[in-house]
C-alpha atoms as a PDB file:
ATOM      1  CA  UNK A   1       0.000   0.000   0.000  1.00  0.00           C
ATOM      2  CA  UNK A   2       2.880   2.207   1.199  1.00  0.00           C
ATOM      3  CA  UNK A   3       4.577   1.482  -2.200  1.00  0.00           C
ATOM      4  CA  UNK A   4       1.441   2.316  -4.476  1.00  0.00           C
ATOM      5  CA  UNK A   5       0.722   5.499  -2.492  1.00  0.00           C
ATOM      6  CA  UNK A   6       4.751   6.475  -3.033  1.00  0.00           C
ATOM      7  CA  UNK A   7       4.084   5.413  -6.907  1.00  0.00           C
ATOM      8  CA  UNK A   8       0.946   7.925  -7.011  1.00  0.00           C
ATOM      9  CA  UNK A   9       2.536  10.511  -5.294  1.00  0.00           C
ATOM     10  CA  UNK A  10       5.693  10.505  -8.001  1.00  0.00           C
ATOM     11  CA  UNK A  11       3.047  10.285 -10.755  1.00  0.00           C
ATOM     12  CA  UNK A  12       1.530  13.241  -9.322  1.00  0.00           C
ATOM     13  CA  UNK A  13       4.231  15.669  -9.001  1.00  0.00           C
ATOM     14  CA  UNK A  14       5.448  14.926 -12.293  1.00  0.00           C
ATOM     15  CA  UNK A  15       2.076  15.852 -13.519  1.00  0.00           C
ATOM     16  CA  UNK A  16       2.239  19.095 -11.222  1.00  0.00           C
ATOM     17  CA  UNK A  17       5.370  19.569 -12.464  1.00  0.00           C
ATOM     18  CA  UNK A  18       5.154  19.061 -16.390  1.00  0.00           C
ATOM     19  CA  UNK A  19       1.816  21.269 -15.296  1.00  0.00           C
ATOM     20  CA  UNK A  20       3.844  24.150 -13.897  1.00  0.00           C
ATOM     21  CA  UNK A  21       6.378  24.003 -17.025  1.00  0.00           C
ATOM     22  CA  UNK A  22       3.285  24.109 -19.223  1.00  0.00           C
ATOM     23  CA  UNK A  23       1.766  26.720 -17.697  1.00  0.00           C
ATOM     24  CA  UNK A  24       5.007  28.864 -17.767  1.00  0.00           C
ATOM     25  CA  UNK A  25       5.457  28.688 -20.721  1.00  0.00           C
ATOM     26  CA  UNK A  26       1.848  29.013 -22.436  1.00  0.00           C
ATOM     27  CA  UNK A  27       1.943  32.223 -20.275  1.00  0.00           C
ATOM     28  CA  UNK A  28       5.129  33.130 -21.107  1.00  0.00           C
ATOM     29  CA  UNK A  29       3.943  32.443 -25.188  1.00  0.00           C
ATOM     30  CA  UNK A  30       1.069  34.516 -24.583  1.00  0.00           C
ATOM     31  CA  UNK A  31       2.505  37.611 -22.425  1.00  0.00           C
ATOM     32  CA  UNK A  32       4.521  37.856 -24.924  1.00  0.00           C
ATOM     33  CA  UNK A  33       2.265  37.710 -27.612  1.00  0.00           C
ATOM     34  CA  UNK A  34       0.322  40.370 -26.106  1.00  0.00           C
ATOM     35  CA  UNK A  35       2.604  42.051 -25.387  1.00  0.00           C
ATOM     36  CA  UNK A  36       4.237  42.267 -29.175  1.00  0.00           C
ATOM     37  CA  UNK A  37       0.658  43.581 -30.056  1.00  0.00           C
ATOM     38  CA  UNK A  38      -0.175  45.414 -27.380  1.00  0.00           C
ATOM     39  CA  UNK A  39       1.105  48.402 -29.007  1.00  0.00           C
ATOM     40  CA  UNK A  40      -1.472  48.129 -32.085  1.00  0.00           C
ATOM     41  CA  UNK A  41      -4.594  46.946 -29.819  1.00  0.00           C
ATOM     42  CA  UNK A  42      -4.142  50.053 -27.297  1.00  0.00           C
ATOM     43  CA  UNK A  43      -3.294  52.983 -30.187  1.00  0.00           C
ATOM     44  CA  UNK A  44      -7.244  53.274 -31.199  1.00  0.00           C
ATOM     45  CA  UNK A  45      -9.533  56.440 -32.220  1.00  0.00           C
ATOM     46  CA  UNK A  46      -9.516  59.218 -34.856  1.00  0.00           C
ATOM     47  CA  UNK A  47      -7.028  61.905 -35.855  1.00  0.00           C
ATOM     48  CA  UNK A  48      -7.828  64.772 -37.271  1.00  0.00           C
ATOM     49  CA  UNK A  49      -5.165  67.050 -39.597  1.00  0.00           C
ATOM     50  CA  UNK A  50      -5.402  70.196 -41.525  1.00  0.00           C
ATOM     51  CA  UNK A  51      -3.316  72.535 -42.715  1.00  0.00           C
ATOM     52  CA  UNK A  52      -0.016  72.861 -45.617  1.00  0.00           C
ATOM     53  CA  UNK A  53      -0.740  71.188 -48.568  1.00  0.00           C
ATOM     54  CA  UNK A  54       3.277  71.100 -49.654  1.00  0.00           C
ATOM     55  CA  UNK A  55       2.694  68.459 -47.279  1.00  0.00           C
ATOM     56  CA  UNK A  56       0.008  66.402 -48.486  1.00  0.00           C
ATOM     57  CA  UNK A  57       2.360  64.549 -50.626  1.00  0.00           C
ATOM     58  CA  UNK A  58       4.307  63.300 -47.328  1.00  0.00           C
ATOM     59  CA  UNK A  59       1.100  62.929 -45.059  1.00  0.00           C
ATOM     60  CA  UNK A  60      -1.170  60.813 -47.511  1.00  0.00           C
ATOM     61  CA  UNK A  61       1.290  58.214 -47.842  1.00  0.00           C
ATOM     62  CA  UNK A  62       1.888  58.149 -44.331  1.00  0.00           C
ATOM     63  CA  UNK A  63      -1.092  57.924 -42.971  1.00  0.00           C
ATOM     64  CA  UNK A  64      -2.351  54.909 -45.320  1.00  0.00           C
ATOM     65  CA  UNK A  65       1.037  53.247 -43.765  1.00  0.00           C
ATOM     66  CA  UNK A  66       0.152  54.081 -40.488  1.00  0.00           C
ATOM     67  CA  UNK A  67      -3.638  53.052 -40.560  1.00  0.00           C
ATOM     68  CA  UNK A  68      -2.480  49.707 -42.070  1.00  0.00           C
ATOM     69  CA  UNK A  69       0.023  49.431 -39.254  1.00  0.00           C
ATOM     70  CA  UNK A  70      -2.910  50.261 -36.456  1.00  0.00           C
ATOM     71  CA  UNK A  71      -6.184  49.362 -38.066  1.00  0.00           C
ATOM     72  CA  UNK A  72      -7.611  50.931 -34.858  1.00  0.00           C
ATOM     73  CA  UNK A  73      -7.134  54.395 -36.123  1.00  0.00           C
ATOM     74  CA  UNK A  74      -8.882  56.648 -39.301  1.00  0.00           C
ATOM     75  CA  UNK A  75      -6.577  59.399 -39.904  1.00  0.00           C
ATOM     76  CA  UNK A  76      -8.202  62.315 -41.873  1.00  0.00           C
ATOM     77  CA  UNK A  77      -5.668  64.804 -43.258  1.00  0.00           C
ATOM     78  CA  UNK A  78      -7.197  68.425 -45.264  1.00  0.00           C
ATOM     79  CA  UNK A  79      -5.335  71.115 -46.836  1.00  0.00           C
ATOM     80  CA  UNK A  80      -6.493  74.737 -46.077  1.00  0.00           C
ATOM     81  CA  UNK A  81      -3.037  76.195 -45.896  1.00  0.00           C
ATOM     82  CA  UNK A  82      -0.157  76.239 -43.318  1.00  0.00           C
ATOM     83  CA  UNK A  83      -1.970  79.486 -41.207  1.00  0.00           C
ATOM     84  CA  UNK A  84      -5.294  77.425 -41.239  1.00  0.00           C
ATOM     85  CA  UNK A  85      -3.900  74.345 -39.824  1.00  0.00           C
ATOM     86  CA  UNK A  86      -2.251  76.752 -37.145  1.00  0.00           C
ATOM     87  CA  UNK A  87      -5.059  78.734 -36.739  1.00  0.00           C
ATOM     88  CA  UNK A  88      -7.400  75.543 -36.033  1.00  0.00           C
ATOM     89  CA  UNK A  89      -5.304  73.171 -34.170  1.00  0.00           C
ATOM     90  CA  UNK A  90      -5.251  76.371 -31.850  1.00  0.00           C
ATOM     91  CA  UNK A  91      -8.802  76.547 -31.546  1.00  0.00           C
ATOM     92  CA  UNK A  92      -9.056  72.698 -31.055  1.00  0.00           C
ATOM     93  CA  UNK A  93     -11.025  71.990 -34.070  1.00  0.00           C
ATOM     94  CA  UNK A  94      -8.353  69.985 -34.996  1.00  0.00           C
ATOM     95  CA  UNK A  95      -5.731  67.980 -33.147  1.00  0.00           C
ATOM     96  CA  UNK A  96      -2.497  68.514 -35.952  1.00  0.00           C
ATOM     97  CA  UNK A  97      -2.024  71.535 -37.293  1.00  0.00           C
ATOM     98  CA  UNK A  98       0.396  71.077 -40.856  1.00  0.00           C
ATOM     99  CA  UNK A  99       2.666  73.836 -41.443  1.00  0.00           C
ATOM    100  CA  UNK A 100       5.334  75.119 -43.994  1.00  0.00           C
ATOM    101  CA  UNK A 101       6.624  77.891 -41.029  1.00  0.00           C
ATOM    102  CA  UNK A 102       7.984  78.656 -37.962  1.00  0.00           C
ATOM    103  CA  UNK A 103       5.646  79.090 -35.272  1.00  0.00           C
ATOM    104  CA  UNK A 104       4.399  82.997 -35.502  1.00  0.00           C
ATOM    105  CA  UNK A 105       4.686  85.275 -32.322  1.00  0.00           C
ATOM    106  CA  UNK A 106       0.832  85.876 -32.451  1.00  0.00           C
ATOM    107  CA  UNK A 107       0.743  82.262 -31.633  1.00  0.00           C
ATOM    108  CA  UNK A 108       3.310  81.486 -28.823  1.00  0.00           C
ATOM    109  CA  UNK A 109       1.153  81.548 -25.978  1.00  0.00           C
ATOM    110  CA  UNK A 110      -1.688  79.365 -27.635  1.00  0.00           C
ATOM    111  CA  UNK A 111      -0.076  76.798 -26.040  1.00  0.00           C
ATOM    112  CA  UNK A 112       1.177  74.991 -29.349  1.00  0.00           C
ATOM    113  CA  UNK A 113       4.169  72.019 -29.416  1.00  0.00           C
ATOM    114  CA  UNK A 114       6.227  72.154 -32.440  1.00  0.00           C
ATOM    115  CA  UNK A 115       7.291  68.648 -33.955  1.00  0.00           C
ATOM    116  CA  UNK A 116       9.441  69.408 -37.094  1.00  0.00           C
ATOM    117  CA  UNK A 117       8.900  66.435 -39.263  1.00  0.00           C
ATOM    118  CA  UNK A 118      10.786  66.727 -42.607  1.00  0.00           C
ATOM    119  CA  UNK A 119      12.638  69.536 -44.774  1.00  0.00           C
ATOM    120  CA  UNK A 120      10.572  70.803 -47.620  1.00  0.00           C
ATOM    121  CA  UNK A 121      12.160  71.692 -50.857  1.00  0.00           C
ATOM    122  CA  UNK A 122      10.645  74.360 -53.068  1.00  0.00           C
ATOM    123  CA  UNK A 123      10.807  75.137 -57.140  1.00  0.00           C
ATOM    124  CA  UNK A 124      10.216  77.886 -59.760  1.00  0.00           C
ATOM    125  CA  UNK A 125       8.450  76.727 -62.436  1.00  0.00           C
ATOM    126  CA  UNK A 126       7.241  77.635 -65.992  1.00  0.00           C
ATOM    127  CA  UNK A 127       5.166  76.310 -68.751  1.00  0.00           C
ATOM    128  CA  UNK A 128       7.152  73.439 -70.438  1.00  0.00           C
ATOM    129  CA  UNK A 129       7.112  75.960 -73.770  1.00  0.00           C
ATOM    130  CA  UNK A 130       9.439  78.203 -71.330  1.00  0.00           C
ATOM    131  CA  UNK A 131      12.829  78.678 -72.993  1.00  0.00           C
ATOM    132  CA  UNK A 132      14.486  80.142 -69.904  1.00  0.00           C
ATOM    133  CA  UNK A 133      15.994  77.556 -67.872  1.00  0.00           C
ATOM    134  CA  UNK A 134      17.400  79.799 -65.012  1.00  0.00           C
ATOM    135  CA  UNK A 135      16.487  82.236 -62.920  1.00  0.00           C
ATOM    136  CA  UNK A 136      18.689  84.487 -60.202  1.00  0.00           C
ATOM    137  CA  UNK A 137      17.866  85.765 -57.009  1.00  0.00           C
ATOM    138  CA  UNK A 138      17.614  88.921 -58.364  1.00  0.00           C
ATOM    139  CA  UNK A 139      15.397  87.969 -61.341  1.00  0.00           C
ATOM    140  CA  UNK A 140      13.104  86.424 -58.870  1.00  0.00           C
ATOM    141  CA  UNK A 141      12.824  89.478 -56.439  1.00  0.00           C
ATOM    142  CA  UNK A 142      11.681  91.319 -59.356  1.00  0.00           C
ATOM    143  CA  UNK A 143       9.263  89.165 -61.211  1.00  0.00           C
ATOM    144  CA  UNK A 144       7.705  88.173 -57.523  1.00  0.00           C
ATOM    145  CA  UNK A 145       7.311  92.400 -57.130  1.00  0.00           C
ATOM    146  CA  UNK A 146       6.209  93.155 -60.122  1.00  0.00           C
ATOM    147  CA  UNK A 147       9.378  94.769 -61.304  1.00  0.00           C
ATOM    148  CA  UNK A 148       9.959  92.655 -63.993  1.00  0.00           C
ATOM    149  CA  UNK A 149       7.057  92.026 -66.525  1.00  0.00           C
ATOM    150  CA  UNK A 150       8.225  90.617 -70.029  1.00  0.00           C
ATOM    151  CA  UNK A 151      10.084  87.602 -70.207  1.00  0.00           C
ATOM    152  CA  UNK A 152      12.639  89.104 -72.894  1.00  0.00           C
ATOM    153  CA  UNK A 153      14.085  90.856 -69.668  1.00  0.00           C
ATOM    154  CA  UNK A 154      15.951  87.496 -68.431  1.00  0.00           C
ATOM    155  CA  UNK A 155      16.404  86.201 -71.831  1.00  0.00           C
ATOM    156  CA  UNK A 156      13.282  84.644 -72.868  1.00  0.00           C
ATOM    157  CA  UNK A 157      10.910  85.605 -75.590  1.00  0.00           C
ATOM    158  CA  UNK A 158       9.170  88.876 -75.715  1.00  0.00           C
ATOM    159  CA  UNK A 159       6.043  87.721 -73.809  1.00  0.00           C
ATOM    160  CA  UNK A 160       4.397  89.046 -70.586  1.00  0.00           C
ATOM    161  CA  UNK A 161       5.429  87.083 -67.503  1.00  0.00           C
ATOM    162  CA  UNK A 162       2.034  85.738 -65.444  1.00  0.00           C
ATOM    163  CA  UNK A 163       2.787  85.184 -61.781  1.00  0.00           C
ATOM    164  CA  UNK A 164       0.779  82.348 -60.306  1.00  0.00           C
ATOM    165  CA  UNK A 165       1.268  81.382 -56.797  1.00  0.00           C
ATOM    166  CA  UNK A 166      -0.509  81.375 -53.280  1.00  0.00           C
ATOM    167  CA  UNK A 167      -2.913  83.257 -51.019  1.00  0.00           C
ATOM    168  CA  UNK A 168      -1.186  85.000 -47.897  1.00  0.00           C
ATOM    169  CA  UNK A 169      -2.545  82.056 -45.688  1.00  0.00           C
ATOM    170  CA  UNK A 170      -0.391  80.006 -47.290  1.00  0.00           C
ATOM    171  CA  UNK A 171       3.027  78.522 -45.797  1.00  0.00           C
ATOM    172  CA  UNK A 172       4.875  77.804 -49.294  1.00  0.00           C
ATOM    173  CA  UNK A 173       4.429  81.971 -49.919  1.00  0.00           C
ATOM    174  CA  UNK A 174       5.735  82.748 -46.577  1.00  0.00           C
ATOM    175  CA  UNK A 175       8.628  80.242 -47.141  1.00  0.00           C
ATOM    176  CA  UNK A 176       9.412  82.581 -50.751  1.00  0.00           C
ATOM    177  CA  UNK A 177       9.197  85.325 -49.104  1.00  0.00           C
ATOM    178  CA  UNK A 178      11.516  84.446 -46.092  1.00  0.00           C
ATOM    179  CA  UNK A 179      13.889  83.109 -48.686  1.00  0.00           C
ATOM    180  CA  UNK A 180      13.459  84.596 -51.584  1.00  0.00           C
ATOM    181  CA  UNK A 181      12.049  88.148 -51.077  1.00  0.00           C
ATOM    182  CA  UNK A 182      13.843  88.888 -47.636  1.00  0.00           C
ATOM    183  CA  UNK A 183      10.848  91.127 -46.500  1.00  0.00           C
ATOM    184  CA  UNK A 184       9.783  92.652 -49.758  1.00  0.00           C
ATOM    185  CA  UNK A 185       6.261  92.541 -50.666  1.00  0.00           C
ATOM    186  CA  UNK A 186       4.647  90.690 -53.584  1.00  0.00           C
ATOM    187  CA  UNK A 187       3.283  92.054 -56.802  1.00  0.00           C
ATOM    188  CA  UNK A 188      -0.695  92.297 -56.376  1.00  0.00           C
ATOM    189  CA  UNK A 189      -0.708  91.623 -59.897  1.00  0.00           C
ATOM    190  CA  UNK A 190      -0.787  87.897 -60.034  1.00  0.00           C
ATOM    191  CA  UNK A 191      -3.178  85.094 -60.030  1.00  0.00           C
ATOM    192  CA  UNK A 192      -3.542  83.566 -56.552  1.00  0.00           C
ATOM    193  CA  UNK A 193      -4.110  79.610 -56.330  1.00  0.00           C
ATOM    194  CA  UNK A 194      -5.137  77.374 -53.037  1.00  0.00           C
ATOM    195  CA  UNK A 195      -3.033  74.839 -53.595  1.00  0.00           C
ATOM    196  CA  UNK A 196       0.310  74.031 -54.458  1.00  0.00           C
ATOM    197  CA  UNK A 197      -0.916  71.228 -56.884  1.00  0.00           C
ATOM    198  CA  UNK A 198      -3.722  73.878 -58.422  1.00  0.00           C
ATOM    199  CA  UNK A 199      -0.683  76.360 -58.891  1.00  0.00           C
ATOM    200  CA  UNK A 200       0.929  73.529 -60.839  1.00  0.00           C
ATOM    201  CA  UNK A 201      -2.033  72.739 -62.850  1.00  0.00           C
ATOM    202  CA  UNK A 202      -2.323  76.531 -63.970  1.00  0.00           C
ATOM    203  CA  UNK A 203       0.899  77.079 -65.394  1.00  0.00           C
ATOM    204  CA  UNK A 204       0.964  74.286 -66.851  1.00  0.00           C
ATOM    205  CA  UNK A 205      -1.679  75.570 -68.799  1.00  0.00           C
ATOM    206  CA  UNK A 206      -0.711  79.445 -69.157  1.00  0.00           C
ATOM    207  CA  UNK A 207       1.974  80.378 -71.950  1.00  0.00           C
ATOM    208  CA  UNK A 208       4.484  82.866 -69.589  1.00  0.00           C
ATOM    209  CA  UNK A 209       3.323  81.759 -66.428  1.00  0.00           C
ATOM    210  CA  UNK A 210       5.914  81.218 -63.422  1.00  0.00           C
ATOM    211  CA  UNK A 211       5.298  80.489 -59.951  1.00  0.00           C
ATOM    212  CA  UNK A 212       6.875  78.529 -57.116  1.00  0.00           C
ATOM    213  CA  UNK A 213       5.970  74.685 -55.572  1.00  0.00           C
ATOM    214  CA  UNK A 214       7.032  72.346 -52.832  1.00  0.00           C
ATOM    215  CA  UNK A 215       9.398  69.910 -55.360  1.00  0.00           C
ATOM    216  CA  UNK A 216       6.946  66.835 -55.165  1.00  0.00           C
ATOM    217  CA  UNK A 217       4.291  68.699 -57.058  1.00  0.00           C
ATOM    218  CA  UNK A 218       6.563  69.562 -59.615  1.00  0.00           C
ATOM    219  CA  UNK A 219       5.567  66.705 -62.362  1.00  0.00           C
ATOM    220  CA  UNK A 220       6.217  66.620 -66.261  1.00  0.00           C
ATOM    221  CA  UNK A 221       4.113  68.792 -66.902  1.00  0.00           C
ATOM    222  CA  UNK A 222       6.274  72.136 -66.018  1.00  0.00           C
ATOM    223  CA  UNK A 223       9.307  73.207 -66.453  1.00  0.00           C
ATOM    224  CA  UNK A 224      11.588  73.517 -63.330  1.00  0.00           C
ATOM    225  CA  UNK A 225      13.917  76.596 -63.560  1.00  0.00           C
ATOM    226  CA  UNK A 226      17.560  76.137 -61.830  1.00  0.00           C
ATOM    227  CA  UNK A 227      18.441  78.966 -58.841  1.00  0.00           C
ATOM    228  CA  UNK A 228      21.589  81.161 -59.705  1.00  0.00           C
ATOM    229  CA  UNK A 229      22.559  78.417 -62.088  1.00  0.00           C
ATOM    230  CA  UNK A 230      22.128  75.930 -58.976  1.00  0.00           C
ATOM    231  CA  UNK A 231      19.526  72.954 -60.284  1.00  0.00           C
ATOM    232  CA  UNK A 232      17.236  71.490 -57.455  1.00  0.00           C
ATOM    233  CA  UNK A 233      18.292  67.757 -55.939  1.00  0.00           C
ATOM    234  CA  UNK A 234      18.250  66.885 -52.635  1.00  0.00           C
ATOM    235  CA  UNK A 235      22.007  66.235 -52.403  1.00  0.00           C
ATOM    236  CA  UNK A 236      22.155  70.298 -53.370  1.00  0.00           C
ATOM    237  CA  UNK A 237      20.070  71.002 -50.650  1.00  0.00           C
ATOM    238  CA  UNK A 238      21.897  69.000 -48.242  1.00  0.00           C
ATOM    239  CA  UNK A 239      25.296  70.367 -49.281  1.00  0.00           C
ATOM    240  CA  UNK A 240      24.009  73.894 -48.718  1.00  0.00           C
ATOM    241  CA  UNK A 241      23.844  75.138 -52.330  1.00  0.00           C
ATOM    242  CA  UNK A 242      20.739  75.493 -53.147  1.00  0.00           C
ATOM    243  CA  UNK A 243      18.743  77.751 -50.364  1.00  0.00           C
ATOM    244  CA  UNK A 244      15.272  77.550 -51.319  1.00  0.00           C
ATOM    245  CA  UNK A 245      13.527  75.202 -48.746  1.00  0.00           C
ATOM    246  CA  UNK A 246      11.799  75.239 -45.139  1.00  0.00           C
ATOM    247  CA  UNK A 247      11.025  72.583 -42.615  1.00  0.00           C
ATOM    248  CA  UNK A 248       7.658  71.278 -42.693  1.00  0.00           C
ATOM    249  CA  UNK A 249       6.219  71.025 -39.036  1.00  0.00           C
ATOM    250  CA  UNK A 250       3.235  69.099 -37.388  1.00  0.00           C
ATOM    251  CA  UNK A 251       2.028  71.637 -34.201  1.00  0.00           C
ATOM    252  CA  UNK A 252      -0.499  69.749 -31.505  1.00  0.00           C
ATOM    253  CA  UNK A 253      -2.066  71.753 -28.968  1.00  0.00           C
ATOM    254  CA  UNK A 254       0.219  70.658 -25.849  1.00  0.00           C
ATOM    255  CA  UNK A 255       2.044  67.379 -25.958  1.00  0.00           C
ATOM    256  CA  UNK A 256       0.593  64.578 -27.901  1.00  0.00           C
ATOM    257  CA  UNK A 257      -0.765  61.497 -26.173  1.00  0.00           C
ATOM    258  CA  UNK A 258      -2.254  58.167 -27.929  1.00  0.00           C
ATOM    259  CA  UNK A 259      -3.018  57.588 -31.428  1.00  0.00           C
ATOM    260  CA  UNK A 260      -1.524  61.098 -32.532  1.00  0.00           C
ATOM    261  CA  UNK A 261       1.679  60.539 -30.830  1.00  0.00           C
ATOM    262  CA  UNK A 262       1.877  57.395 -32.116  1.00  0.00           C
ATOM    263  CA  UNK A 263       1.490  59.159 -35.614  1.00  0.00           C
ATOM    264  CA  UNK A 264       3.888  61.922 -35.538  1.00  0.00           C
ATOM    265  CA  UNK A 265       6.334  59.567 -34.074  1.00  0.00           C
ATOM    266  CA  UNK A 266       5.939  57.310 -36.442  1.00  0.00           C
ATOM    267  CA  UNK A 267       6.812  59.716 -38.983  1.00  0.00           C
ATOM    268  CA  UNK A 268      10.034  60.480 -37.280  1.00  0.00           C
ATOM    269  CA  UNK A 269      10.564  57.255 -36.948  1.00  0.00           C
ATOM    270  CA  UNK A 270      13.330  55.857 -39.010  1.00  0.00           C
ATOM    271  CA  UNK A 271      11.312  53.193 -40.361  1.00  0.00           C
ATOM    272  CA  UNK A 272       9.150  56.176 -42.397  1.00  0.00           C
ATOM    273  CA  UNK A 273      12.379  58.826 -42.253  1.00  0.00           C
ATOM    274  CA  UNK A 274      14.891  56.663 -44.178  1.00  0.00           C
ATOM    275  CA  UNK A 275      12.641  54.293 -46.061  1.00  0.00           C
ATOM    276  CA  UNK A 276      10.071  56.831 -47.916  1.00  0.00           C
ATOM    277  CA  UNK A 277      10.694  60.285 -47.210  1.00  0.00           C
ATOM    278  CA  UNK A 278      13.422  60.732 -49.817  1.00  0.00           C
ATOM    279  CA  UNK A 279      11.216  58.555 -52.244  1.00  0.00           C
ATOM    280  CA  UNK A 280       8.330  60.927 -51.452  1.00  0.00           C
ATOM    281  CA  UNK A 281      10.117  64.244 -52.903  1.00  0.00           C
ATOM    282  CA  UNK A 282      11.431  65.413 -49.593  1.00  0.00           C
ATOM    283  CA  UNK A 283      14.578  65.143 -47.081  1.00  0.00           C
ATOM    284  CA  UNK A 284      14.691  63.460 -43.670  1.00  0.00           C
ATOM    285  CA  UNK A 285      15.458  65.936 -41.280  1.00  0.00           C
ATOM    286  CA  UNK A 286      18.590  64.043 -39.678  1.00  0.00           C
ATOM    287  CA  UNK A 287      20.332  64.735 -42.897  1.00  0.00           C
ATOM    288  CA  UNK A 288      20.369  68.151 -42.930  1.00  0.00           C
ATOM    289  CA  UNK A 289      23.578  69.923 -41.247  1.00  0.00           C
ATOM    290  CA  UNK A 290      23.718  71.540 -37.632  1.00  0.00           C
END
């Protein structure tokens, strides 16, 4: 009797035993397991963007990325213009506000947090019938004030010049004029567009237009002009010759939290900042020099 009860009792705690293991290690399996996805089940809800549309051709692309990453979250991105994001991510009718400039004085003590996401490169352009290929400074400065009129006056044809670019709410014209104009004021005389893709489409379409667009937007249908003689790449940019670019930023109204963190840092991520920003038309910001 002693014997059987000795064999039952071994049986037993082998059982407990092989139990124990078991359970360690289906826990262990499954902590982890929730844990590895714990990220994507807790990021959930709705973000909601407005603002520059120079960077619409960075954001869309990131945010189908992102919602396929954390199928918990709709992102919804609108243009409007780099003040409008500002202006409503400030109010709160919006939690990102997408802009092409530095954060104004009139709105430091809204209580705004900077994130600057990416540098944004900007182009002249011209119909593709344009037989000037360059433009200086100088040229620029006058065409944008109206000083210069006729193309035959930087060595084109004998044709009046059309300026088509952006309302004042716009972050791409306060980047030109930053830049560009150095505090000079632009012509009235020009056709104003909302859109850096609708400036695009118009001179495209206008014999003797010119105008200025984030680099993405610039397609084969225009003609891109070079910058005192300095044509527009990336690795110019980088290396400090050609000037005409700003950082685009992503404000929030006080530190991000949840799903909109998890968006903007996901966009500085370097999974997003060395894979597809480049690809995208732009430059990661940890390429650019201190």
């Amino acid at each position: 009797m002693f014997n059987k009860m000795k064999k039952l009792l071994s049986v037993g705690a082998v059982v407990a035993s092989a139990a124990v293991l078991l359970t360690g290690c289906g826990g262990g399996g499954q902590q982890a397991s929730s844990s590895s996805g714990s990220a994507a089940q807790e990021i959930s809800g709705k973000i909601s963007a407005s603002g520059s549309t120079a960077l619409l051709p960075l954001l869309k692309p990131a945010q189908e990325a992102f919602q396929d990453k954390y199928d918990k979250v709709t992102v919804n991105i609108a243009g409007g213009g780099s003040f409008t994001g500002m202006n409503q991510v400030a109010e709160g009718s919006v939690q990102i506000g997408n802009s092409d400039v530095n954060l104004p004085d009139e709105y430091k003590d809204k209580g705004l947090v900077d994130h600057k996401v990416v540098v944004e490169p900007f182009v002249f352009i011209v119909d593709k019938n344009n037989k000037v290929d360059n433009i200086t400074k100088q040229q620029a400065i006058d065409i944008l004030t109206g000083k210069i009129t006729n193309w035959k006056e930087v060595g084109g044809d004998d044709q009046p010049i059309t300026l088509i670019h952006r309302a004042k709410s716009s972050g791409s014209r306060a980047t030109i004029s930053d830049v560009v104009l150095k505090g000079a004021a632009f012509t009235d005389n020009a056709v104003i567009q909302d859109s850096n893709g609708a400036v695009r489409a118009a001179i495209a379409s206008t014999p003797g237009s010119i105008g200025y667009v984030d680099a993405p937007y610039a397609d084969d249908s225009v003609k891109i002009l070079k910058f005192d003689g300095v044509e527009y790449s990336p690795e110019n940019i980088i290396a400090g010759k050609y000037p005409i670019y700003g950082y685009g930023h992503m404000y929030t109204k006080g530190e991000p939290t949840g799903a909109v963190k998890a968006f903007i840092d996901y966009i500085l991520s370097d999974e997003f900042q060395n894979t597809q920003v480049e690809k995208l038309g732009f430059i990661p910001v940890n390429k650019m020099k201190k």
